[in-house]
PDB file of N, CA and C in Angstrom:
ATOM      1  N   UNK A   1      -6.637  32.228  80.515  1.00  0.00           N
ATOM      2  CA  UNK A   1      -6.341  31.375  79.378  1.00  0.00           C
ATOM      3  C   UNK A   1      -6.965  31.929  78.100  1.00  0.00           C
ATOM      4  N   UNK A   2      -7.818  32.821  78.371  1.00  0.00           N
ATOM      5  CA  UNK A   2      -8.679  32.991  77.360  1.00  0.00           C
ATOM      6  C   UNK A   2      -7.997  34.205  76.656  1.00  0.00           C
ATOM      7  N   UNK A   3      -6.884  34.690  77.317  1.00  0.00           N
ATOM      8  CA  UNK A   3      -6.136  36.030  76.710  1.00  0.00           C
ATOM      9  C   UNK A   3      -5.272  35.075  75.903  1.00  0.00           C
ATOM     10  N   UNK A   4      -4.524  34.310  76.557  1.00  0.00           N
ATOM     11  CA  UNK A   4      -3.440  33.394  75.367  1.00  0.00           C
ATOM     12  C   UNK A   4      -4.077  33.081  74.691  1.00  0.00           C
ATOM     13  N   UNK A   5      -5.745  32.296  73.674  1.00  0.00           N
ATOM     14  CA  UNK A   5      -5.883  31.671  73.135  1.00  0.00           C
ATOM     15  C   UNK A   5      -5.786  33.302  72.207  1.00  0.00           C
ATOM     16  N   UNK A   6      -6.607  34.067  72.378  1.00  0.00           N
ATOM     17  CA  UNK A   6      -6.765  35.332  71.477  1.00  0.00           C
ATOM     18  C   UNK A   6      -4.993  35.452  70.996  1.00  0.00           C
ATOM     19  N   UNK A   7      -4.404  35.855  71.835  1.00  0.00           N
ATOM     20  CA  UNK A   7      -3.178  36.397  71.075  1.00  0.00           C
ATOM     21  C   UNK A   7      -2.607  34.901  70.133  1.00  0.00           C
ATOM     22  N   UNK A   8      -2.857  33.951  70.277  1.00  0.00           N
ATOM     23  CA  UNK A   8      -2.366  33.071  69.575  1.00  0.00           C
ATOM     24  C   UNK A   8      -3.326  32.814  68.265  1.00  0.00           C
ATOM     25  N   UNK A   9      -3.929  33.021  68.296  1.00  0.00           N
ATOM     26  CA  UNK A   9      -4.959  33.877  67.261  1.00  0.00           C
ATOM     27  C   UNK A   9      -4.895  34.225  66.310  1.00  0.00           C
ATOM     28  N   UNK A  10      -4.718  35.904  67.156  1.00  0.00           N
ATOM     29  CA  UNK A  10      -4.314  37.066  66.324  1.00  0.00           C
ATOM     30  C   UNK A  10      -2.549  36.908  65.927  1.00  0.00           C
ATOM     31  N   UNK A  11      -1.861  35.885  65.980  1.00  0.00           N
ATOM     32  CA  UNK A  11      -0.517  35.585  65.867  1.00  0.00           C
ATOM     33  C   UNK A  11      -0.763  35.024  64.274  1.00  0.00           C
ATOM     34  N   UNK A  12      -1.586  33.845  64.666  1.00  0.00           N
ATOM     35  CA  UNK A  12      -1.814  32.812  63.539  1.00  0.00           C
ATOM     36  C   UNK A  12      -2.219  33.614  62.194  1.00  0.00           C
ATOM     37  N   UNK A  13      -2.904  34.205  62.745  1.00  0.00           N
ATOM     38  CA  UNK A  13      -3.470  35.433  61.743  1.00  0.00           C
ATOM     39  C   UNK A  13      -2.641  36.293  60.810  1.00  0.00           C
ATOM     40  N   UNK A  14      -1.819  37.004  61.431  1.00  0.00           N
ATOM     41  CA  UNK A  14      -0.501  37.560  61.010  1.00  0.00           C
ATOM     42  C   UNK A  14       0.491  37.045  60.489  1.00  0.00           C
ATOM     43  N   UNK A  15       0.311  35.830  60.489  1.00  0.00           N
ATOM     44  CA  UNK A  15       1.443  34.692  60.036  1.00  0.00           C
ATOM     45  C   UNK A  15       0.335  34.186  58.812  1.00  0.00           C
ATOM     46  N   UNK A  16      -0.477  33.729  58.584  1.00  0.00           N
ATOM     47  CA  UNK A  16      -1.197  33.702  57.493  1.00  0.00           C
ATOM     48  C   UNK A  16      -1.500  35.197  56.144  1.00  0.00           C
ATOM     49  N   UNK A  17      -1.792  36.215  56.898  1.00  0.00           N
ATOM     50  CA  UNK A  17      -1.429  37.344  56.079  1.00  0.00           C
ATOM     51  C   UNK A  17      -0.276  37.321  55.259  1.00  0.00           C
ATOM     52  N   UNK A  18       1.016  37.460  55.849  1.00  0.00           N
ATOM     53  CA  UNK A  18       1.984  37.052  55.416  1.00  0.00           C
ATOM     54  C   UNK A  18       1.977  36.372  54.822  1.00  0.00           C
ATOM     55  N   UNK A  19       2.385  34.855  54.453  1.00  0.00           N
ATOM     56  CA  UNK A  19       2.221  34.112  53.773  1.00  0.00           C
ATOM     57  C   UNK A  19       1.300  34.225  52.838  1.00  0.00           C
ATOM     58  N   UNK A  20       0.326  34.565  52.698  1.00  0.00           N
ATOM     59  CA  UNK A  20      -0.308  35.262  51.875  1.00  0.00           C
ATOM     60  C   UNK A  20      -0.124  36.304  50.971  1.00  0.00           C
ATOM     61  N   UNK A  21       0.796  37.175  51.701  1.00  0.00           N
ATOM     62  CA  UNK A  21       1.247  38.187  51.000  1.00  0.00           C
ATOM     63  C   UNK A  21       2.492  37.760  49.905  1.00  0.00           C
ATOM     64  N   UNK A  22       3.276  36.931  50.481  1.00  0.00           N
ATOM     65  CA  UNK A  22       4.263  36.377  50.157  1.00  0.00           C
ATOM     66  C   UNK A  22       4.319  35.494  48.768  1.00  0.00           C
ATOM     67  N   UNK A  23       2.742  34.753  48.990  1.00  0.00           N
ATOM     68  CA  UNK A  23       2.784  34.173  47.856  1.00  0.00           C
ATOM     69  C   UNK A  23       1.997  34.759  47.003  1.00  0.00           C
ATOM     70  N   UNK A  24       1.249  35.946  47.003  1.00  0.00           N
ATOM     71  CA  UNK A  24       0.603  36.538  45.760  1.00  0.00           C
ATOM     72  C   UNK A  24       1.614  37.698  45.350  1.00  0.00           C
ATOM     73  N   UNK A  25       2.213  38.281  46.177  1.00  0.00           N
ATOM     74  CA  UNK A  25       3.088  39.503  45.788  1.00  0.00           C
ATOM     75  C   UNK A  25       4.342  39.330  46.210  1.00  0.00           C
ATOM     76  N   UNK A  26       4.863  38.720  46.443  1.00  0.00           N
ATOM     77  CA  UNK A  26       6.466  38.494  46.929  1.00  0.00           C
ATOM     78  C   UNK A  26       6.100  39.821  48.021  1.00  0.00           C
ATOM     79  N   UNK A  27       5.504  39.512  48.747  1.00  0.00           N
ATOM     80  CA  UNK A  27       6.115  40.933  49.684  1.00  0.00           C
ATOM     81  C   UNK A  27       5.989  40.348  51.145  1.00  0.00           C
ATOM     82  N   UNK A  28       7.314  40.305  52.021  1.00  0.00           N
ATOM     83  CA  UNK A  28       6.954  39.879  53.153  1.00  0.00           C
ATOM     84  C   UNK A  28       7.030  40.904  54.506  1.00  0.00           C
ATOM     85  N   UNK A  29       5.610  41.087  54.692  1.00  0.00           N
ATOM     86  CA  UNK A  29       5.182  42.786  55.572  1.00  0.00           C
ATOM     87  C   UNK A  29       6.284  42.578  56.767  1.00  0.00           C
ATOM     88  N   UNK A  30       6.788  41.301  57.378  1.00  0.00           N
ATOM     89  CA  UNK A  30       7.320  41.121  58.466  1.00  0.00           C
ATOM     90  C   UNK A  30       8.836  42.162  58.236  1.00  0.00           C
ATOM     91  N   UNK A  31       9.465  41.026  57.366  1.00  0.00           N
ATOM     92  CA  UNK A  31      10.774  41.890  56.783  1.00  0.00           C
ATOM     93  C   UNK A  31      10.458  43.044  56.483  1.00  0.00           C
ATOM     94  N   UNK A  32       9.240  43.824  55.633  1.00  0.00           N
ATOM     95  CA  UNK A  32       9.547  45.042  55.731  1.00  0.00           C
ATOM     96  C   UNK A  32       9.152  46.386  56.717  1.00  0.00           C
ATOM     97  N   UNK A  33       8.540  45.691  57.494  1.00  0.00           N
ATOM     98  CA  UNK A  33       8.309  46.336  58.596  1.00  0.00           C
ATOM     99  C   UNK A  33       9.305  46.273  59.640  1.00  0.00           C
ATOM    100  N   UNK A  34      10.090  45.124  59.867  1.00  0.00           N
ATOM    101  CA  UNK A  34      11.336  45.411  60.867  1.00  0.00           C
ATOM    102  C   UNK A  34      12.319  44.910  60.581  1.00  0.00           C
ATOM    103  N   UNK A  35      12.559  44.279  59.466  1.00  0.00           N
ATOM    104  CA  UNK A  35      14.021  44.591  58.894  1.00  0.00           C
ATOM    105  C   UNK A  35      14.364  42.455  58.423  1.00  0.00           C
ATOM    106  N   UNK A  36      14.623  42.778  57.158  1.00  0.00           N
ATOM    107  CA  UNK A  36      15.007  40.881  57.047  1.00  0.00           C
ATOM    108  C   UNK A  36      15.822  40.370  58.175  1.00  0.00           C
ATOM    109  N   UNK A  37      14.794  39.462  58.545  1.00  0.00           N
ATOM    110  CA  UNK A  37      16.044  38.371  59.522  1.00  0.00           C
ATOM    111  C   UNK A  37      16.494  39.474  60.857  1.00  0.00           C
ATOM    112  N   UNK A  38      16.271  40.484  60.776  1.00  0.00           N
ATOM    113  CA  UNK A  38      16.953  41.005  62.287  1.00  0.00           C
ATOM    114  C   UNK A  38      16.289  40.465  63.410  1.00  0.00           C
ATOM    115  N   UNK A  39      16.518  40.907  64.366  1.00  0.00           N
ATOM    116  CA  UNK A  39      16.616  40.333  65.865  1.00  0.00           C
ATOM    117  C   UNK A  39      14.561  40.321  66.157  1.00  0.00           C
ATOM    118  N   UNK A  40      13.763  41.653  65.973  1.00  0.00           N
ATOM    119  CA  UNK A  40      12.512  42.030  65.714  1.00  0.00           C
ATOM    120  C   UNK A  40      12.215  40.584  64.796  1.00  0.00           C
ATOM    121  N   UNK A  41      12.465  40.910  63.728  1.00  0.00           N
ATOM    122  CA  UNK A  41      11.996  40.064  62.537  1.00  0.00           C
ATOM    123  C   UNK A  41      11.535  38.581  63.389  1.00  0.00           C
ATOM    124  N   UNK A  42      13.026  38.010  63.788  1.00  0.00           N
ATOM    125  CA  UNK A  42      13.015  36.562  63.932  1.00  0.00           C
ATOM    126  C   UNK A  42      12.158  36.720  65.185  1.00  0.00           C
ATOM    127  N   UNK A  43      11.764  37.500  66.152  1.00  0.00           N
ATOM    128  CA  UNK A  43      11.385  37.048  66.993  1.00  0.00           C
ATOM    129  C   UNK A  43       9.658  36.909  67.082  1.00  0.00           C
ATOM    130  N   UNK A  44       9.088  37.932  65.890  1.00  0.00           N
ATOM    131  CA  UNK A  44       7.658  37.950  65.687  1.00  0.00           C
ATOM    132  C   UNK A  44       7.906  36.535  64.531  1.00  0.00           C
ATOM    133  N   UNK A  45       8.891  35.522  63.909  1.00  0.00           N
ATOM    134  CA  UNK A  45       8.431  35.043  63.299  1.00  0.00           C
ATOM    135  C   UNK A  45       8.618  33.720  64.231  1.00  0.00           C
ATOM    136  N   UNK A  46       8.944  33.903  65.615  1.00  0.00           N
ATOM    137  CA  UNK A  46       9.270  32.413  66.164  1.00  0.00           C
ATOM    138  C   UNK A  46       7.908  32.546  67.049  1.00  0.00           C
ATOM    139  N   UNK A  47       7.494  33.416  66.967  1.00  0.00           N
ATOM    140  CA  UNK A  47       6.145  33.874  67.701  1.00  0.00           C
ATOM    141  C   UNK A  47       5.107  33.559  67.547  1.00  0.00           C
ATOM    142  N   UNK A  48       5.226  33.549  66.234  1.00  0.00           N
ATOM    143  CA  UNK A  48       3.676  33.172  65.157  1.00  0.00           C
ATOM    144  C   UNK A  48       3.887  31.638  64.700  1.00  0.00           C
ATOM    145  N   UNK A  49       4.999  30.997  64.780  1.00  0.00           N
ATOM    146  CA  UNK A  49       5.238  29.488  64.780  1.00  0.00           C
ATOM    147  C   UNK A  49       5.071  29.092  65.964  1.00  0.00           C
ATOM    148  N   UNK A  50       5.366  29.653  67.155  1.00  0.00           N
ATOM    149  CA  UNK A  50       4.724  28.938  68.474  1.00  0.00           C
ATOM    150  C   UNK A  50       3.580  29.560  68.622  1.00  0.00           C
ATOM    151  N   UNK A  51       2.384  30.194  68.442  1.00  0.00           N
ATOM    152  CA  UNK A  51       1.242  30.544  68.533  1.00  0.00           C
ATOM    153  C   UNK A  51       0.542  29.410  67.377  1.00  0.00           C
ATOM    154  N   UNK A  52       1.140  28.645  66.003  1.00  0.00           N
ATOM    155  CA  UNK A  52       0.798  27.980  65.230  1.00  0.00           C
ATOM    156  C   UNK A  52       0.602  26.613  66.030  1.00  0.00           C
ATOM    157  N   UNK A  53       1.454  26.083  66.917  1.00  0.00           N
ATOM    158  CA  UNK A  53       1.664  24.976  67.521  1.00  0.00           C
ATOM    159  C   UNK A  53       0.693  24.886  68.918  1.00  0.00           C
ATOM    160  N   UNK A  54       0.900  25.974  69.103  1.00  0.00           N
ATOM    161  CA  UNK A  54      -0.315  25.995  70.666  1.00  0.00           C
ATOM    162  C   UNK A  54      -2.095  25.999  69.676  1.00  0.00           C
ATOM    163  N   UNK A  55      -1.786  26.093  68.725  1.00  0.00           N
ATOM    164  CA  UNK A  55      -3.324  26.314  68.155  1.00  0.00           C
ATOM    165  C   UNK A  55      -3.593  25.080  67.884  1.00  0.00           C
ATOM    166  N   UNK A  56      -2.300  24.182  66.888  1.00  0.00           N
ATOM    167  CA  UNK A  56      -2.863  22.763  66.524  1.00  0.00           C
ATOM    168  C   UNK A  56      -2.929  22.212  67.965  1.00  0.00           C
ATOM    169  N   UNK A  57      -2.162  22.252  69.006  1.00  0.00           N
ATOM    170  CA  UNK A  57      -2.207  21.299  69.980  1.00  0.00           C
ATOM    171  C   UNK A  57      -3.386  21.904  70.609  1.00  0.00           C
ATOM    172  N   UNK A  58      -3.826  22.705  70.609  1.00  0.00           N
ATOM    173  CA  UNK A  58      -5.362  22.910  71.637  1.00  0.00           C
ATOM    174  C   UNK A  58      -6.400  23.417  70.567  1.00  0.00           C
ATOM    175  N   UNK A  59      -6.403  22.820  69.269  1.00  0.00           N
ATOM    176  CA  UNK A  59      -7.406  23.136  68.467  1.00  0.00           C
ATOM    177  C   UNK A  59      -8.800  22.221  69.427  1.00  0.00           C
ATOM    178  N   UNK A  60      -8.642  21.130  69.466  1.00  0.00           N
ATOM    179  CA  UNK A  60      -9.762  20.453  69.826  1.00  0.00           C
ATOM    180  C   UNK A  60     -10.867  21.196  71.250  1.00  0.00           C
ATOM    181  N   UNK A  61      -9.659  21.859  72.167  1.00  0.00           N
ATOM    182  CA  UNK A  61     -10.394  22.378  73.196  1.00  0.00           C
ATOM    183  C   UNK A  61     -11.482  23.686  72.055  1.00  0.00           C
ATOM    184  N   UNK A  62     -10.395  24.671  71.607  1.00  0.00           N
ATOM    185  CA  UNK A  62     -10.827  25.749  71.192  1.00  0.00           C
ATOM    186  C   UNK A  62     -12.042  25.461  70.355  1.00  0.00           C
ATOM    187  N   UNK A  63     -12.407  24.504  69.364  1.00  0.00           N
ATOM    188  CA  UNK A  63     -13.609  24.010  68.859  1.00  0.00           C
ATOM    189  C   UNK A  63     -14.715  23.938  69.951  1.00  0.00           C
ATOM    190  N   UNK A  64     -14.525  23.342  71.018  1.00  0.00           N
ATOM    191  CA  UNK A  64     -15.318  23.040  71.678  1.00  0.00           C
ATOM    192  C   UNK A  64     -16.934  23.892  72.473  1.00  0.00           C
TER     193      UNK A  64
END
């Protein structure tokens, strides 16, 4: 369990970069690293929204 909490993590992480990037520089590393919206794209971005959701729903353990 302790490998899923890390990669959900290091997901959340990457998805915050982004967004980050996004809103200080218009630049979104995802799209330009594997292409707007392609098949890659959407799937590291449905990745980092379900790594977002496993984090709020088991934030309380992970505090612990």
């Amino acid at each position: 369990m302790k490998a899923l909490n890390l990669i959900a993590l290091i997901l959340v992480i990457v998805g915050a970069l982004n967004w980050g990037l996004v809103g200080l520089l218009s630049i979104d590393l995802v799209a330009l690293l594997f292409g707007a919206m392609s098949t890659l794209s959407r799937i590291v971005y449905t990745l980092v929204g379900l790594a977002g959701v496993y984090i709020a729903v088991t934030s309380q353990k992970l505090l612990k």
